[in-house]
Protein backbone atom coordinates (compact mmCIF):
# COMPACT_ATOMS: atom_id res chain seq x y z
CA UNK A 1 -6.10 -71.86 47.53
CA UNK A 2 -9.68 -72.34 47.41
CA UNK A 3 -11.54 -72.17 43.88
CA UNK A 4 -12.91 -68.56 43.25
CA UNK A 5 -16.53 -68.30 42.51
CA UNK A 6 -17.88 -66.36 39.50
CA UNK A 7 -18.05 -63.34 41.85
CA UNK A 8 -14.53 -63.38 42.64
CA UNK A 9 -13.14 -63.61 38.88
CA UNK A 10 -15.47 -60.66 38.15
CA UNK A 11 -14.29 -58.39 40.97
CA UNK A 12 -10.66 -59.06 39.82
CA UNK A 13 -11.50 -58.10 36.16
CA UNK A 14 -13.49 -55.00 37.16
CA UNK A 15 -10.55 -54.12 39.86
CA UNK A 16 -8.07 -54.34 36.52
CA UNK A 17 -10.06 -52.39 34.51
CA UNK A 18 -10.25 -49.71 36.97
CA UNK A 19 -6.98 -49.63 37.86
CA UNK A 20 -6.13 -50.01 33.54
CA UNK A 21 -8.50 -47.00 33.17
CA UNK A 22 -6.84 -44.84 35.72
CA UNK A 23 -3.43 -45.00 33.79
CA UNK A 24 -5.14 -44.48 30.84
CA UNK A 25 -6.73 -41.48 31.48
CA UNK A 26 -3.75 -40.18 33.36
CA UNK A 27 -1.77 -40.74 30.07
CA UNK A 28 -4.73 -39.40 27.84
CA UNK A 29 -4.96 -36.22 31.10
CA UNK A 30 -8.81 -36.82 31.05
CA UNK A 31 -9.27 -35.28 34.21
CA UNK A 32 -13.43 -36.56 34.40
CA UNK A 33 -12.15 -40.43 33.49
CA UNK A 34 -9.42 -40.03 36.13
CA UNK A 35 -11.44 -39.08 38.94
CA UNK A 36 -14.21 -41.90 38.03
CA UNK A 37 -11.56 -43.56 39.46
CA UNK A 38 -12.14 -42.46 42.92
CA UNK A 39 -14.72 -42.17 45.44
CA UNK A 40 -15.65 -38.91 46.02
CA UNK A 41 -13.92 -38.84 49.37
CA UNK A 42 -10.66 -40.57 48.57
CA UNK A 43 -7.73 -39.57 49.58
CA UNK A 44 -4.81 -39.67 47.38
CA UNK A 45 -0.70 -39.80 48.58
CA UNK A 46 2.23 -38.60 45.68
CA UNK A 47 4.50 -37.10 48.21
CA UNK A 48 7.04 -39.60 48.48
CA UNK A 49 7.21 -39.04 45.00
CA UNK A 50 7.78 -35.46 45.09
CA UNK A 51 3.95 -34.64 44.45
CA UNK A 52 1.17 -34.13 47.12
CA UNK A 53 -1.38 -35.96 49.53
CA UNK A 54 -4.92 -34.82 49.57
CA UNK A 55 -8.83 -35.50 48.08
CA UNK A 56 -9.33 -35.88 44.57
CA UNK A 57 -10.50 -32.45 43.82
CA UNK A 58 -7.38 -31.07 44.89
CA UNK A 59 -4.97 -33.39 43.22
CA UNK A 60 -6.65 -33.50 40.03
CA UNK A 61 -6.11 -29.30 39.70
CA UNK A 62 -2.27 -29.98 40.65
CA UNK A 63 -2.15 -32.97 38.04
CA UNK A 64 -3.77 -30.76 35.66
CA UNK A 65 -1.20 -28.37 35.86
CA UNK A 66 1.82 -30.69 36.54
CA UNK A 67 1.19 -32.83 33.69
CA UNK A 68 0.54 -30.16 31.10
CA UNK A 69 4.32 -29.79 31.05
CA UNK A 70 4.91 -33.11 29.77
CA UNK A 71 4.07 -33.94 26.22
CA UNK A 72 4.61 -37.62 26.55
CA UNK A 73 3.93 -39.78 29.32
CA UNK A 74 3.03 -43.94 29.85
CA UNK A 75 2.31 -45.02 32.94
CA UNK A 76 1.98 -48.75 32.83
CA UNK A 77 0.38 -50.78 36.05
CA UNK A 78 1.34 -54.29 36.31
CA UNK A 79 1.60 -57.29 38.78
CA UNK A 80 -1.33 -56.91 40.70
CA UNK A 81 -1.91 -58.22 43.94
CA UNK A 82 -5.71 -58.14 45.18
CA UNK A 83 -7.01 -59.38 48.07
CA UNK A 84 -10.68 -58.71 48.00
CA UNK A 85 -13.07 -59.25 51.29
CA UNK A 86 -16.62 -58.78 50.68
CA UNK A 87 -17.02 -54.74 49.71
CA UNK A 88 -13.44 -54.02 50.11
CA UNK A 89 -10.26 -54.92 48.75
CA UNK A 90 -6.45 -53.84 48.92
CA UNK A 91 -4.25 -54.28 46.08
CA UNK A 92 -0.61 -53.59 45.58
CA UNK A 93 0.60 -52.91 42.26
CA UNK A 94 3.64 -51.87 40.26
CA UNK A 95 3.83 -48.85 38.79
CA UNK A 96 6.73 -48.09 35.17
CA UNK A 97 6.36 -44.32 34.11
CA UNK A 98 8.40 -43.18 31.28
CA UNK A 99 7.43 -39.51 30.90
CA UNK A 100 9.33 -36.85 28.02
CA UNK A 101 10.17 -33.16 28.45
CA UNK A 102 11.35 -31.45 25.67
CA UNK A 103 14.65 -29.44 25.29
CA UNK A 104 16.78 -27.99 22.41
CA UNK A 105 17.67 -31.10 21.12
CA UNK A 106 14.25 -32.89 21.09
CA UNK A 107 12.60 -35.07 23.59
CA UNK A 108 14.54 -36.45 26.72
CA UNK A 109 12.50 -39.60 28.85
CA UNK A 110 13.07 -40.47 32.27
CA UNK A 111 12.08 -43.17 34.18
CA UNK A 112 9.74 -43.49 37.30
CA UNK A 113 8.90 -46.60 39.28
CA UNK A 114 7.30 -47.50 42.59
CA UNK A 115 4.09 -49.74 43.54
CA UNK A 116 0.71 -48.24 44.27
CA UNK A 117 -0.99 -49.33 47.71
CA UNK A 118 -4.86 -48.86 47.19
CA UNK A 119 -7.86 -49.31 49.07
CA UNK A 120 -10.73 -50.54 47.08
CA UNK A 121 -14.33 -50.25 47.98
CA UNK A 122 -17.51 -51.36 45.67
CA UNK A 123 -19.93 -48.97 45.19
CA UNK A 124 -23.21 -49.00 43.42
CA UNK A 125 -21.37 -47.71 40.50
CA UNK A 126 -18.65 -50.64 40.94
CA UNK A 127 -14.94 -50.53 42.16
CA UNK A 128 -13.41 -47.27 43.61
CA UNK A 129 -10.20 -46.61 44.70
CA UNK A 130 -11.07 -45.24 48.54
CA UNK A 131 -7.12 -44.50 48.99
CA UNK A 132 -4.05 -44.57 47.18
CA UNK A 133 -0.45 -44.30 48.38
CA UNK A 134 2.62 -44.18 45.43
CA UNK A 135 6.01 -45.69 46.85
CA UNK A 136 8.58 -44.78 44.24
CA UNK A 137 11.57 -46.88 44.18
CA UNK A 138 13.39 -44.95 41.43
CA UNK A 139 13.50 -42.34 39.32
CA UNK A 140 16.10 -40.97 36.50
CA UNK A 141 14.99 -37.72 36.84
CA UNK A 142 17.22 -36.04 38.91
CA UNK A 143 20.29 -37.15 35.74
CA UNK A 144 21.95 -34.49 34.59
CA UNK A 145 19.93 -34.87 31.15
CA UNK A 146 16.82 -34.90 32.61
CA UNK A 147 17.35 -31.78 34.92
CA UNK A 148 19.03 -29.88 31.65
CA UNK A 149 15.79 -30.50 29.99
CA UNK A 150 13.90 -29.26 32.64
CA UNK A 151 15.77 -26.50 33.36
CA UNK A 152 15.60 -25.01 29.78
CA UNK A 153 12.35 -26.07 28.29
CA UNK A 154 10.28 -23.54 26.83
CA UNK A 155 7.34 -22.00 29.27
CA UNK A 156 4.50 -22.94 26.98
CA UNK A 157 5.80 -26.93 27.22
């Protein structure tokens, strides 16, 4: 591997900030952090997660409203793999969600985990994720605990 310039280690560390501040705000539901992450025309891909595929306006309003109904999430993004040419760059990345629901007998987690594939493009305001696909690889929330949970948590959660 050849040495990386200065410009190389300083696209990786803005590339891992931006994908660190996406969980973040995702986890804090900042809605104007999380779609900083994106360029305006990005197109974004939860369906194979049981979510849904389209530009960031849209799937920040169905986040908005999905995630309201869980009081306690963590999504942590680890083991990144960048490959950056020029302007653009693709990285692959693993994705660990615990998430909590409340039911009658307090807060029940489950489990979701998958990799992100994005497409990265600098702008003038830096990195921006151009596309982003989620490939779960397993979930606990279709357990019978989980589903319970679900099933009988107050509207208002």
């Amino acid at each position: 591997m050849a040495m990386m310039t200065l410009q190389d280690v300083a696209d990786r560390i803005e590339i891992d900030d931006l994908i660190t501040r996406y969980a973040t705000a995702l986890d804090a539901k900042d809605w104007d952090r999380w779609a900083s992450c994106f360029t305006g025309d990005a197109t974004i891909d939860y369906s194979a997660a049981g979510g849904i595929a389209g530009p960031v306006a849209e799937v920040r309003q169905w986040l908005a409203e999905v995630m309201a109904g869980f009081p306690m999430t963590q999504h942590l993004v680890t083991n990144r793999e960048v490959q950056i040419s020029g302007d653009a760059a693709t990285c692959r990345s693993c994705l660990f969600n615990p998430m909590g629901v409340h039911d009658a007998d307090g807060m029940v987690l489950f489990f979701e985990g998958g990799y992100y594939r994005d497409r990265l493009v600098r702008t003038v305001d830096g990195w921006r994720i151009a596309a982003r696909v989620e490939e779960p690889t397993y979930s606990t929330r279709l357990h019978r605990v989980v589903l319970r949970a679900l099933e009988t948590r107050p509207a208002s959660a």
